[in-house]
N, C-alpha and C. Protein backbone atom coordinates (compact mmCIF):
# COMPACT_ATOMS: atom_id res chain seq x y z
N UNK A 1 -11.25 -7.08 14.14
CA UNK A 1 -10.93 -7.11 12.74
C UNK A 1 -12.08 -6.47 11.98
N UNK A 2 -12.03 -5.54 11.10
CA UNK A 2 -12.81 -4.93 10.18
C UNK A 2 -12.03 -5.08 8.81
N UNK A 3 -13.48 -4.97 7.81
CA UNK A 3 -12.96 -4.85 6.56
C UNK A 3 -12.48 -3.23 5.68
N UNK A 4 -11.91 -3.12 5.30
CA UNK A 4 -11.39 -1.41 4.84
C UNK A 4 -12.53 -1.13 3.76
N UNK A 5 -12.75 -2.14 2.42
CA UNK A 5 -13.37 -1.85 1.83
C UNK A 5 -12.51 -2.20 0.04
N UNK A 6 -13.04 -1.45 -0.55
CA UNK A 6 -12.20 -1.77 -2.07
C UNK A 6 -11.83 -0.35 -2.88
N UNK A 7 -10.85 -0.18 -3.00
CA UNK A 7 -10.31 1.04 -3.32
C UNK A 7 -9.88 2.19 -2.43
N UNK A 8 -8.75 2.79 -2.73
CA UNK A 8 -8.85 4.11 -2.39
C UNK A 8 -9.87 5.17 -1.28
N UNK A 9 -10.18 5.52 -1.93
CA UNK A 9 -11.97 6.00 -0.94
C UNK A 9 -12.56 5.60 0.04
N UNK A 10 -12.59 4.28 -0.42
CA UNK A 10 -13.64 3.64 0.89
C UNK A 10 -12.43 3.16 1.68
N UNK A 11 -11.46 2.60 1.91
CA UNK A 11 -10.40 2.20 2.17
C UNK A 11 -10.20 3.83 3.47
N UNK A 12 -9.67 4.62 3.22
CA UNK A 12 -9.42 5.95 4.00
C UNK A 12 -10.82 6.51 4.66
N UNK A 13 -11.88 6.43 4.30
CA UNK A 13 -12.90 6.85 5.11
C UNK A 13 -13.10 5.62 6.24
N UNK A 14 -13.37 4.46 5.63
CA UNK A 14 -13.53 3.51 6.67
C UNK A 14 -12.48 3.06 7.97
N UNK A 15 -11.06 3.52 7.49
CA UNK A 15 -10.10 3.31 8.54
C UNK A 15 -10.27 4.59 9.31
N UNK A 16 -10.56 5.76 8.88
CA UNK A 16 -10.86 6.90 10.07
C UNK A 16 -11.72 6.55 10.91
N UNK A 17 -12.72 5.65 10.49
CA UNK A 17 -13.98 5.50 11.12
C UNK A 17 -13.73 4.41 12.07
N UNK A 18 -13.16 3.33 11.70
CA UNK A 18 -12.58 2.55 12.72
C UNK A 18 -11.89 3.09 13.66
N UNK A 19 -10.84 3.94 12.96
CA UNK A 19 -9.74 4.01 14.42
C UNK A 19 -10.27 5.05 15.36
N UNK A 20 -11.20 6.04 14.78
CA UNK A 20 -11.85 7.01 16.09
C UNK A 20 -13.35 6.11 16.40
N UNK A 21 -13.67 4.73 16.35
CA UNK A 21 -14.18 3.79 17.27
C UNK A 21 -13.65 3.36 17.60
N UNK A 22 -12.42 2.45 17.16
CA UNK A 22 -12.08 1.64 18.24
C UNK A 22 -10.53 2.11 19.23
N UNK A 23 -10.03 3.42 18.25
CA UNK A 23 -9.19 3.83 19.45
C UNK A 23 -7.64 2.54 19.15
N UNK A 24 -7.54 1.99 18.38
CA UNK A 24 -6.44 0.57 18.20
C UNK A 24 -4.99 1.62 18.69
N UNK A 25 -4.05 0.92 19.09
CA UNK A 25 -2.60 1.09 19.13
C UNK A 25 -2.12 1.06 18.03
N UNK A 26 -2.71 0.24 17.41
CA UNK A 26 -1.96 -0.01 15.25
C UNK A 26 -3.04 -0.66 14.63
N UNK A 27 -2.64 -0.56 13.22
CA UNK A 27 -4.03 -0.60 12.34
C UNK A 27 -3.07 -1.27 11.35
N UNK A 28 -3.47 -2.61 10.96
CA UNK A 28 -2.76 -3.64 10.15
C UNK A 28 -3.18 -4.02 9.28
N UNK A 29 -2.94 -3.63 8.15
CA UNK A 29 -3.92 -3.90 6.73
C UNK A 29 -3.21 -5.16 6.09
N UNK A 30 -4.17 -6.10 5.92
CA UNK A 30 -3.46 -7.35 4.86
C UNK A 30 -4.37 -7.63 3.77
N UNK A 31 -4.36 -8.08 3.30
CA UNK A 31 -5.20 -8.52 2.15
C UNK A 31 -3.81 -8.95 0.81
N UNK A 32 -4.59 -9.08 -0.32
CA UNK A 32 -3.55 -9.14 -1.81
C UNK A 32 -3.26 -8.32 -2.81
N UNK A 33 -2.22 -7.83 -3.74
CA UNK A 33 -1.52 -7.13 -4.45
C UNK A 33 -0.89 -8.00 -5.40
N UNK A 34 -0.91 -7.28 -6.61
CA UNK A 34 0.31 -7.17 -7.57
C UNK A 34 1.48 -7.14 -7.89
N UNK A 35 2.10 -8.24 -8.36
CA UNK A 35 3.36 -8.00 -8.22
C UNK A 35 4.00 -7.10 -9.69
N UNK A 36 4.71 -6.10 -9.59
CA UNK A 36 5.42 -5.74 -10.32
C UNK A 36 7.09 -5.69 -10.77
N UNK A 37 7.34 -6.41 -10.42
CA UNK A 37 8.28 -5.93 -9.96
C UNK A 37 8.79 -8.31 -9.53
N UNK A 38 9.99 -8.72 -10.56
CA UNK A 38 10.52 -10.25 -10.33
C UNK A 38 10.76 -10.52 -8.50
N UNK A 39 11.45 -9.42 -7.98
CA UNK A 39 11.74 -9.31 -7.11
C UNK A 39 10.74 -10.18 -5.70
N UNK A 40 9.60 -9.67 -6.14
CA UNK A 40 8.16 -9.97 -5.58
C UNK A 40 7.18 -11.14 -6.13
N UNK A 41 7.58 -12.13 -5.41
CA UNK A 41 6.78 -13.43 -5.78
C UNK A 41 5.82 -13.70 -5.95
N UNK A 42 4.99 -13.97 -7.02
CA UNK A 42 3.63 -14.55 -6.96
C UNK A 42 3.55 -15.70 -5.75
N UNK A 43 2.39 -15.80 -4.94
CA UNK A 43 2.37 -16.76 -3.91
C UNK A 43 2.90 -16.34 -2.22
N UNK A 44 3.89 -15.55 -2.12
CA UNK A 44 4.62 -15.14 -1.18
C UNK A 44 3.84 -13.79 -0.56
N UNK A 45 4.23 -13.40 0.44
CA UNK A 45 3.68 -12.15 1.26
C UNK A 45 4.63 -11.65 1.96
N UNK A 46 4.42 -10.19 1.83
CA UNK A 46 5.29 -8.79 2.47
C UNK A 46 5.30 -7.94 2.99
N UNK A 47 5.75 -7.75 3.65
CA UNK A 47 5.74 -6.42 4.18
C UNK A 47 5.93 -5.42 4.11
N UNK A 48 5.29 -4.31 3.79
CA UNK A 48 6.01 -2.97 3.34
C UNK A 48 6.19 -1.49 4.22
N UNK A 49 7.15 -1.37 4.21
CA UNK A 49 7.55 -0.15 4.94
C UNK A 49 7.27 1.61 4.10
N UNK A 50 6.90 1.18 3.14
CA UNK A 50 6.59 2.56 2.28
C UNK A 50 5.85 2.45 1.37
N UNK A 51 4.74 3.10 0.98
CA UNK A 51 3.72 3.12 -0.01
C UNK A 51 3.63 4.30 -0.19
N UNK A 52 3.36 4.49 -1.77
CA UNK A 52 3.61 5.51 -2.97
C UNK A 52 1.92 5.48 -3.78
N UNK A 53 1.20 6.87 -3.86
CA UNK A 53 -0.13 7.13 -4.66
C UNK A 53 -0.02 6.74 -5.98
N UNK A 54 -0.40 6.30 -6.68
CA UNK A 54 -0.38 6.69 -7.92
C UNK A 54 -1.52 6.83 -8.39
N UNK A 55 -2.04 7.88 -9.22
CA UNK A 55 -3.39 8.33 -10.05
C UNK A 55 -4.07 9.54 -9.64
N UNK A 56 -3.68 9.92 -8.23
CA UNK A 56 -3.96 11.28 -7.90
C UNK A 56 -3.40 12.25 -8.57
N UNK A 57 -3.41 12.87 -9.02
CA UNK A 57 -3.05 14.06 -10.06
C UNK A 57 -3.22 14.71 -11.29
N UNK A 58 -2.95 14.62 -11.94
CA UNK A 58 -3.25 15.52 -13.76
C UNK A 58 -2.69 14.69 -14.83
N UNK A 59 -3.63 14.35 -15.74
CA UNK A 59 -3.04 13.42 -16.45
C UNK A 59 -3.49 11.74 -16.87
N UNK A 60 -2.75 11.03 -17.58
CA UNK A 60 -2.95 9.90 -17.29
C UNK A 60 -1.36 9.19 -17.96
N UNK A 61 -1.79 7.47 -17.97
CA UNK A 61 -0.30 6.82 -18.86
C UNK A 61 0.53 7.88 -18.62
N UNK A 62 1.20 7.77 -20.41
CA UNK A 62 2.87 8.61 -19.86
C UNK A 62 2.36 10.06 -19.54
N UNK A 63 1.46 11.04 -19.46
CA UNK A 63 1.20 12.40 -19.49
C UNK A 63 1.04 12.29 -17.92
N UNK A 64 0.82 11.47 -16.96
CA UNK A 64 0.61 11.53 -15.65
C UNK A 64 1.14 12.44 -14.77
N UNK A 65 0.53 13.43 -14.19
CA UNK A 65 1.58 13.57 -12.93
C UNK A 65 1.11 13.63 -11.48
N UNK A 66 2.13 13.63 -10.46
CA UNK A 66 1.27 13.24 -9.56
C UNK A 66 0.76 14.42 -8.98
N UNK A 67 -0.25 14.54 -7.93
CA UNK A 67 -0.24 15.84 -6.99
C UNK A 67 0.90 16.74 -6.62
N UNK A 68 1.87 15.81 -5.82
CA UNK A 68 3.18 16.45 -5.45
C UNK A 68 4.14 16.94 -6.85
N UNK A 69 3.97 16.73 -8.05
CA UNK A 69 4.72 17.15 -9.12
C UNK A 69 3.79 18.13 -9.77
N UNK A 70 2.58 18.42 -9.48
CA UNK A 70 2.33 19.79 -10.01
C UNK A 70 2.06 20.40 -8.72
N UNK A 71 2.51 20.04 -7.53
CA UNK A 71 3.03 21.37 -6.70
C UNK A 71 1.47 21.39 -5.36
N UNK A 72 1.02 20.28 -5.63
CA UNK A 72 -0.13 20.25 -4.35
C UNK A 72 -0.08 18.86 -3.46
N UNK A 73 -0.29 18.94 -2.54
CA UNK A 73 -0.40 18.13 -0.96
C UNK A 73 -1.43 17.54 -1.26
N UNK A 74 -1.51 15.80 -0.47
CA UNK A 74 -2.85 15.41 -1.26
C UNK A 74 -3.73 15.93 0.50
N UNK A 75 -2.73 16.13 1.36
CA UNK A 75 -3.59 16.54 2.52
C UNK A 75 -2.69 17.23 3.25
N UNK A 76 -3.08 18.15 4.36
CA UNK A 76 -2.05 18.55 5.23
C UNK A 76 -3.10 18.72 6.78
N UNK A 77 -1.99 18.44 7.53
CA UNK A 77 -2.38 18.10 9.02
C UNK A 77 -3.24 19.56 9.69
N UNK A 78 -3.32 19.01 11.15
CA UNK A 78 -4.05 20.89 11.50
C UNK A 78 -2.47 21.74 11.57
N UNK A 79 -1.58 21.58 11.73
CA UNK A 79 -0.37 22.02 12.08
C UNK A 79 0.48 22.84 11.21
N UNK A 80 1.15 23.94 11.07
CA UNK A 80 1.87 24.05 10.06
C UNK A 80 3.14 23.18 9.70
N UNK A 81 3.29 22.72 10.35
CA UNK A 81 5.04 21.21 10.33
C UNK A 81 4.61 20.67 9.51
N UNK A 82 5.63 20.07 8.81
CA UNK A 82 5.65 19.45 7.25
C UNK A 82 5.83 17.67 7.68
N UNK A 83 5.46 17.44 9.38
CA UNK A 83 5.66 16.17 9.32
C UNK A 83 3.98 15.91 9.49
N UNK A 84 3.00 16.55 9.12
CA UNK A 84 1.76 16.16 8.95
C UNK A 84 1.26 16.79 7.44
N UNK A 85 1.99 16.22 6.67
CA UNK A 85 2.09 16.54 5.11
C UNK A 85 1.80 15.73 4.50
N UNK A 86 0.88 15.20 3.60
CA UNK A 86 0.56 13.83 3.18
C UNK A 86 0.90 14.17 1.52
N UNK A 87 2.17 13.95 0.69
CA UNK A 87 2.24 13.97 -0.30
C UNK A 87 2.14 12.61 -0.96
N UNK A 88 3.30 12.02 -1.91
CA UNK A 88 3.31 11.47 -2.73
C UNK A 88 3.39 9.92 -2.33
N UNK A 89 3.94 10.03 -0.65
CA UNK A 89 4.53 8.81 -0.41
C UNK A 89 4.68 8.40 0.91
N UNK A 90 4.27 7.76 1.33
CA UNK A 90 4.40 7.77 3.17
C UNK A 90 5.16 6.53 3.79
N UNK A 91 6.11 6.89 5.06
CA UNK A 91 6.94 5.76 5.50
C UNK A 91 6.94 5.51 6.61
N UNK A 92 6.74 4.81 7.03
CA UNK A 92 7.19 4.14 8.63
C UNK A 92 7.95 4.71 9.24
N UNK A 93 7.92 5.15 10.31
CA UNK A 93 9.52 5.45 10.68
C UNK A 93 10.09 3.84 10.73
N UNK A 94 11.28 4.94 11.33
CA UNK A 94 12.76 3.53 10.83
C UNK A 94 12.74 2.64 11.84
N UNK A 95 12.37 1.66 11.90
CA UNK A 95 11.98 0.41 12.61
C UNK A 95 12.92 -0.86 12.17
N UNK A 96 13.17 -2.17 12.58
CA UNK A 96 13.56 -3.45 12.19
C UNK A 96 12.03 -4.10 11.53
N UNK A 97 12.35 -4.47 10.66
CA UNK A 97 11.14 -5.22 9.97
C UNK A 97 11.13 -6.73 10.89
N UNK A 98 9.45 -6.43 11.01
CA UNK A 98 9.26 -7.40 11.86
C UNK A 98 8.52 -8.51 10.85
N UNK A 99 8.83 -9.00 9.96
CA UNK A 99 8.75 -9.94 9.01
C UNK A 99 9.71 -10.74 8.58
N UNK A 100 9.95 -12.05 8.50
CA UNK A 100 11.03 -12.93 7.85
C UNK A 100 10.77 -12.49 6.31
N UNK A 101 9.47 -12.62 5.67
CA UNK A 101 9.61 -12.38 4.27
C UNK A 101 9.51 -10.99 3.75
N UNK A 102 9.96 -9.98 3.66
CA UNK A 102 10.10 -8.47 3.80
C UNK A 102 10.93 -7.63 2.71
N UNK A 103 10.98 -6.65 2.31
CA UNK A 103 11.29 -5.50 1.11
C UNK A 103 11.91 -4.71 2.13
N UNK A 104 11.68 -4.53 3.45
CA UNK A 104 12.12 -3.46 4.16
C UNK A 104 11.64 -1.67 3.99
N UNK A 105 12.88 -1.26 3.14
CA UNK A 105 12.45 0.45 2.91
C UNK A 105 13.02 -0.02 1.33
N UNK A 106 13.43 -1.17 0.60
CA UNK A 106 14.06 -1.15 -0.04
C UNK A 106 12.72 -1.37 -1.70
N UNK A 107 11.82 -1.71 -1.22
CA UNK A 107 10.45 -1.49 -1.93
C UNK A 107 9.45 -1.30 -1.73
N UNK A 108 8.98 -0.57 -2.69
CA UNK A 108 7.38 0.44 -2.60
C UNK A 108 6.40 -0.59 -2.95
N UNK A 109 5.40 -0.39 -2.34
CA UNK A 109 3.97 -0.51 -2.61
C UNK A 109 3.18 0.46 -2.96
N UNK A 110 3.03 0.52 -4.64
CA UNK A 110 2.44 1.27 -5.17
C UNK A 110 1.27 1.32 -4.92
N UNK A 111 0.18 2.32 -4.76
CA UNK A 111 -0.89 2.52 -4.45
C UNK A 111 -2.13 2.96 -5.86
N UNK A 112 -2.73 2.21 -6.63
CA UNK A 112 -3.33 2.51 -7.38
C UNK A 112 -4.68 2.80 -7.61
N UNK A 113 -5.38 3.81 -8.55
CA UNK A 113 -6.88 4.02 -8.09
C UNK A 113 -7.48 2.72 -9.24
N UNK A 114 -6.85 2.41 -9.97
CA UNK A 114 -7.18 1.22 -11.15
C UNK A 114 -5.80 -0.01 -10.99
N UNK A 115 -6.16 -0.87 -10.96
CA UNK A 115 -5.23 -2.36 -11.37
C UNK A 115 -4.56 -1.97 -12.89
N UNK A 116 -3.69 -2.69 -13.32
CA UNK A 116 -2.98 -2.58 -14.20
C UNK A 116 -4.04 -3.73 -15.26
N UNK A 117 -3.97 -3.40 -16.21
CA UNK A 117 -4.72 -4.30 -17.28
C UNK A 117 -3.71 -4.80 -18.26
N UNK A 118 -2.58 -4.22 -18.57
CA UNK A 118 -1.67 -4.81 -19.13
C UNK A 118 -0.29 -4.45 -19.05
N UNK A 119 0.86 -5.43 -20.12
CA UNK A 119 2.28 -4.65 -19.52
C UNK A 119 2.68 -3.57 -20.01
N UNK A 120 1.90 -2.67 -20.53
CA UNK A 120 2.48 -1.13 -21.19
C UNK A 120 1.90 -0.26 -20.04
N UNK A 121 0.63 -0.52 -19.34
CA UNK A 121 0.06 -0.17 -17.99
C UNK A 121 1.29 -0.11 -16.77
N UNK A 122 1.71 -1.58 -16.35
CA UNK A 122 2.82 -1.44 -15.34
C UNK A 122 4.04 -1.14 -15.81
N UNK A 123 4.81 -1.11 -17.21
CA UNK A 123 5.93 -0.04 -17.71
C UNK A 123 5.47 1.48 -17.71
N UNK A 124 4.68 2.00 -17.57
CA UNK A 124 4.28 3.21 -17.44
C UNK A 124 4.58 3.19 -15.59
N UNK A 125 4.20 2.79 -14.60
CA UNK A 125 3.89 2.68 -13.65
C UNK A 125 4.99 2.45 -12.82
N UNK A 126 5.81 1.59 -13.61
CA UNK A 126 7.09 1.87 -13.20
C UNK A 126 8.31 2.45 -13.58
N UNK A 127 7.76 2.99 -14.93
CA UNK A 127 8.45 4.46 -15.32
C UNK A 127 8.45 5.27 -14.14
N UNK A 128 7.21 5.58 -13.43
CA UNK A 128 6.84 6.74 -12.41
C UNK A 128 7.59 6.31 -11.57
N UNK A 129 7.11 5.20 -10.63
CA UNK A 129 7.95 5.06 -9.74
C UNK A 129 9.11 3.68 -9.45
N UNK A 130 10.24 3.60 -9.69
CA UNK A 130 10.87 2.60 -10.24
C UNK A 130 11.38 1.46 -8.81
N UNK A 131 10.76 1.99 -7.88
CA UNK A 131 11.38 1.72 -6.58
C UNK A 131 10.14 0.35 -6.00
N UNK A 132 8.89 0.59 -6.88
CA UNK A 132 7.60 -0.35 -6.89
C UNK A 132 8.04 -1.62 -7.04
N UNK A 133 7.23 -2.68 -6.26
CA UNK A 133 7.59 -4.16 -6.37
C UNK A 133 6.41 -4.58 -6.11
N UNK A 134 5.00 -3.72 -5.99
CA UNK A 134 3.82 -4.32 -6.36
C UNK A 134 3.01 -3.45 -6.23
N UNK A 135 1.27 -3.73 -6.21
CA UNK A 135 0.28 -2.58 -6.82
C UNK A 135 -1.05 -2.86 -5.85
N UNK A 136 -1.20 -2.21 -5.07
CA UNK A 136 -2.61 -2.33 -4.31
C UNK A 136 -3.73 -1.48 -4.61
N UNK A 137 -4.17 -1.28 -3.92
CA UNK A 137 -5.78 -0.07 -3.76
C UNK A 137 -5.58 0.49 -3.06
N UNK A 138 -5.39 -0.09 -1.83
CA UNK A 138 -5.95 0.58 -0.60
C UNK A 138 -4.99 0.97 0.69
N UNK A 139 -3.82 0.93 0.32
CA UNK A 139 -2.53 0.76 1.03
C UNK A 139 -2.06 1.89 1.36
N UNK A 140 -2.30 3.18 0.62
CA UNK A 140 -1.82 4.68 0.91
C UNK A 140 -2.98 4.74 1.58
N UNK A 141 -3.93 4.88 1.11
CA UNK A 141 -5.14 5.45 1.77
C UNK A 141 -5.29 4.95 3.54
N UNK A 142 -4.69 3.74 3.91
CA UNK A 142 -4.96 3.17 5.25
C UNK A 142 -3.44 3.99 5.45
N UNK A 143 -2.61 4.13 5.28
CA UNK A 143 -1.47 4.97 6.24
C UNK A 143 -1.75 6.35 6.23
N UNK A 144 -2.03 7.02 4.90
CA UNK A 144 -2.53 8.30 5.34
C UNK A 144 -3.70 8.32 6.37
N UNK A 145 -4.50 7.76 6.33
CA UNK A 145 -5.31 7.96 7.51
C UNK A 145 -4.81 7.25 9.18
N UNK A 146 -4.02 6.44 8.99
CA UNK A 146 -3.45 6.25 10.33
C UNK A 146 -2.54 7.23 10.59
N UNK A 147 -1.38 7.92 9.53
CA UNK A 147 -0.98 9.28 10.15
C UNK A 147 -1.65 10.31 10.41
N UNK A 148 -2.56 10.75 9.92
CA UNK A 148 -3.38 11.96 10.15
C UNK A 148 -4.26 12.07 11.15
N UNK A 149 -4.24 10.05 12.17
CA UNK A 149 -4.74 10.46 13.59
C UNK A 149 -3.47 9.44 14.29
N UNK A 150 -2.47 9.58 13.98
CA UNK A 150 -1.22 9.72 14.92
C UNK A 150 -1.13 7.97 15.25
N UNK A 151 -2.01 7.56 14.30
CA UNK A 151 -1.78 5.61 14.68
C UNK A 151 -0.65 4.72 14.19
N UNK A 152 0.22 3.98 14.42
CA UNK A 152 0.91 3.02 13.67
C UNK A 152 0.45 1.90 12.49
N UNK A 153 0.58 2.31 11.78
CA UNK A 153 0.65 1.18 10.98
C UNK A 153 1.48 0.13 10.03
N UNK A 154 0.94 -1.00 9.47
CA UNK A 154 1.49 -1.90 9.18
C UNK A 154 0.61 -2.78 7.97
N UNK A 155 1.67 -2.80 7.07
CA UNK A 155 0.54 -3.13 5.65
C UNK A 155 1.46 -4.79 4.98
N UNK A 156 0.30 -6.01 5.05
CA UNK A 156 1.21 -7.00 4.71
C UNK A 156 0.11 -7.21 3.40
N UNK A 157 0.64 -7.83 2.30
CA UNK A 157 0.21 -7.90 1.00
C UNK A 157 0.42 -9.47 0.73
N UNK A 158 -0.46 -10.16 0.29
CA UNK A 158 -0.04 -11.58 0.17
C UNK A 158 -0.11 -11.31 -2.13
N UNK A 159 0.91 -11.68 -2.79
CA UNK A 159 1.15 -11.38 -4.48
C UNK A 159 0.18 -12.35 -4.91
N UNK A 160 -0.68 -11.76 -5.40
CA UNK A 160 -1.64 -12.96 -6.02
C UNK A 160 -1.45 -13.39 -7.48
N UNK A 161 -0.90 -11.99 -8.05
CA UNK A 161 -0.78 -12.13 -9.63
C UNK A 161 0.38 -11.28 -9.93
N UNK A 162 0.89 -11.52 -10.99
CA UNK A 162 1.81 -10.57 -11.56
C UNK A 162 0.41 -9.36 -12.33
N UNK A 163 1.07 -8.30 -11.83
CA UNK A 163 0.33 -6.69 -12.07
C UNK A 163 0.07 -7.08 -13.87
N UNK A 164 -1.12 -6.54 -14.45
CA UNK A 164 -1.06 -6.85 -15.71
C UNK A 164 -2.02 -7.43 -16.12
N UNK A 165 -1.63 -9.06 -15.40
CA UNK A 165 -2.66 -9.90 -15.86
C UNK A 165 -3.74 -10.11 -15.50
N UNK A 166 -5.17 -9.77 -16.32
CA UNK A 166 -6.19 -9.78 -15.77
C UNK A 166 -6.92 -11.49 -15.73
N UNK A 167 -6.05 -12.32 -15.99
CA UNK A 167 -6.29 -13.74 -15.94
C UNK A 167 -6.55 -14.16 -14.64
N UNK A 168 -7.54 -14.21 -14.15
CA UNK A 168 -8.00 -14.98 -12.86
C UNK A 168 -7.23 -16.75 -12.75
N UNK A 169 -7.77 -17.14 -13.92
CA UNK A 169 -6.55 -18.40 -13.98
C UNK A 169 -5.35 -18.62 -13.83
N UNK A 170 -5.01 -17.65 -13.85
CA UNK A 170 -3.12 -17.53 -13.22
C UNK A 170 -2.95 -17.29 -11.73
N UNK A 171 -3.90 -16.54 -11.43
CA UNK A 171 -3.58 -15.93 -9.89
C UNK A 171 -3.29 -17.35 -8.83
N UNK A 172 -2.56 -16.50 -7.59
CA UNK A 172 -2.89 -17.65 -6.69
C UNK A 172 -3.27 -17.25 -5.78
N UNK A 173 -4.67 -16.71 -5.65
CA UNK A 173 -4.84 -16.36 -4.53
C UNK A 173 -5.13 -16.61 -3.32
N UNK A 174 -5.41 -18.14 -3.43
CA UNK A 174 -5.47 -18.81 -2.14
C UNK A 174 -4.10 -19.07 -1.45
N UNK A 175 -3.04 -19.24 -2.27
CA UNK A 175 -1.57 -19.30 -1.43
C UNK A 175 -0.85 -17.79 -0.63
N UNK A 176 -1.42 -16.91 -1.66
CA UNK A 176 -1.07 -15.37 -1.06
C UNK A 176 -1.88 -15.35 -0.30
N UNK A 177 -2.74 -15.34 0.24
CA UNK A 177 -3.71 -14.57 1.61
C UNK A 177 -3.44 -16.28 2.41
N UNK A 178 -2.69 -17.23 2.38
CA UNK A 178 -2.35 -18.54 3.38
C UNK A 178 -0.91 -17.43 4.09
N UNK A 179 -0.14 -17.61 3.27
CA UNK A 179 1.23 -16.79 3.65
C UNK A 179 0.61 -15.17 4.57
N UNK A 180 0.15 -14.64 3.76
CA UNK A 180 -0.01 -13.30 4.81
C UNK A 180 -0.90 -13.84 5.83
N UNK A 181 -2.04 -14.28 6.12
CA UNK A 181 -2.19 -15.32 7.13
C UNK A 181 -0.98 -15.45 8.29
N UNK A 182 0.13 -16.04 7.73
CA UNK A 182 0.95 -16.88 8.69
C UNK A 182 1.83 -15.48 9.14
N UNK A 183 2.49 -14.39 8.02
CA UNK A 183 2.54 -13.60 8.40
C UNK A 183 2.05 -12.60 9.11
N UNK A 184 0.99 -12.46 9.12
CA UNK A 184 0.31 -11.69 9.93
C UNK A 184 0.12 -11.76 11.60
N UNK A 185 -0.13 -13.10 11.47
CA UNK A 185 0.19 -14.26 12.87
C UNK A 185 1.55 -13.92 13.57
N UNK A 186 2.61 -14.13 12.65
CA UNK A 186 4.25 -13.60 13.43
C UNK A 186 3.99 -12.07 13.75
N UNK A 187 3.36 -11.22 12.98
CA UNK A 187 3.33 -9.36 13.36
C UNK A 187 2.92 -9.97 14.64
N UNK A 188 1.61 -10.11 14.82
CA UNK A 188 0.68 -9.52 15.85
C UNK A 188 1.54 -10.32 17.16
N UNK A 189 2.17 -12.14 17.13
CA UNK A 189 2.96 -12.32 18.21
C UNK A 189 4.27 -11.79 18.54
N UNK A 190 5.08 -11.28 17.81
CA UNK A 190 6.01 -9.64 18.19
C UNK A 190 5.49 -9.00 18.45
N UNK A 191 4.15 -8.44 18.52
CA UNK A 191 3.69 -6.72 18.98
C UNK A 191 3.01 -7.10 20.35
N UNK A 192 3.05 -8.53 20.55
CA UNK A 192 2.42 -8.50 22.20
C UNK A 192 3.34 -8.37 23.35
């Protein structure tokens, strides 16, 4: 077990660095997120099959756009094939979700370089992408780098807060990282 780090950046350098040490079969990121999205429970933990950038690109609020909408790759593989293309959004292949509490392909985990500070922040955010049901750091950055050295991965999020609120007094973050805990526990005894 290693830590990724906090944000974006350190998050993708440090999982390269892990997985060409330790060589893993899959690279399982858990930690806590934002919920945006009713759908997604404060307290509860998920699993997500697809995570979406947001903040890479030109712009900001409503003027935003992303990399892939003014027409650039946030990376591309050594290969010319467009299945080592790292744009806007990256997915699992099509698998059975190996989670009881789970979104499937049916919600995004938005990937953010800043937390949301308020609700005109996550209505903007989910203007962009409407398919979002919560808000991390570091969640694109650990799959792009597990695709770009051919690893599996798997990203469980325990909701600590509704996206927005910067009230530490509301959060729960000791019940979200108990649940991904227990979840995390069911991944790893299916993958043996």
């Amino acid at each position: 077990m290693e830590v990724c780090g906090f944000g974006p950046v350190a998050a993708a350098a440090r999982t390269s660095l892990f997985i060409a040490r330790h060589q893993p079969k899959m690279v399982l990121l858990a930690g806590i997120a934002g919920s945006l999205d009713r759908r997604c429970a404060v307290g509860n933990a998920y699993e997500f099959f697809r995570v979406r950038s947001y903040g890479i690109g030109v712009g900001d609020g409503e003027q935003f756009q992303s990399a892939e909408q003014v027409g650039w790759h946030q990376l591309r593989g050594e290969s010319d094939s467009n299945s080592d293309v790292v744009g806007g959004a990256i997915s699992r292949p099509n698998e059975n979700p190996s989670l009881d509490c789970q979104f499937g392909t049916s919600g995004e985990l938005l990937s953010v370089c800043a937390a949301s500070t308020s609700e005109a922040e996550v209505r903007v955010k989910k203007e962009f992408c409407p398919d979002a049901v919560a808000e991390d750091m570091e969640g694109f950055a650990v799959a792009a780098a597990c695709l770009m050295n051919k690893v599996p991965w798997v990203i469980v999020r325990g909701i600590s807060n509704h996206a927005g609120d910067r009230s530490k007094s509301n959060w729960q973050t000791d019940g979200a990282l108990q649940n991904t805990a227990k979840h995390v526990g069911r991944n790893l005894a299916n993958k043996r």
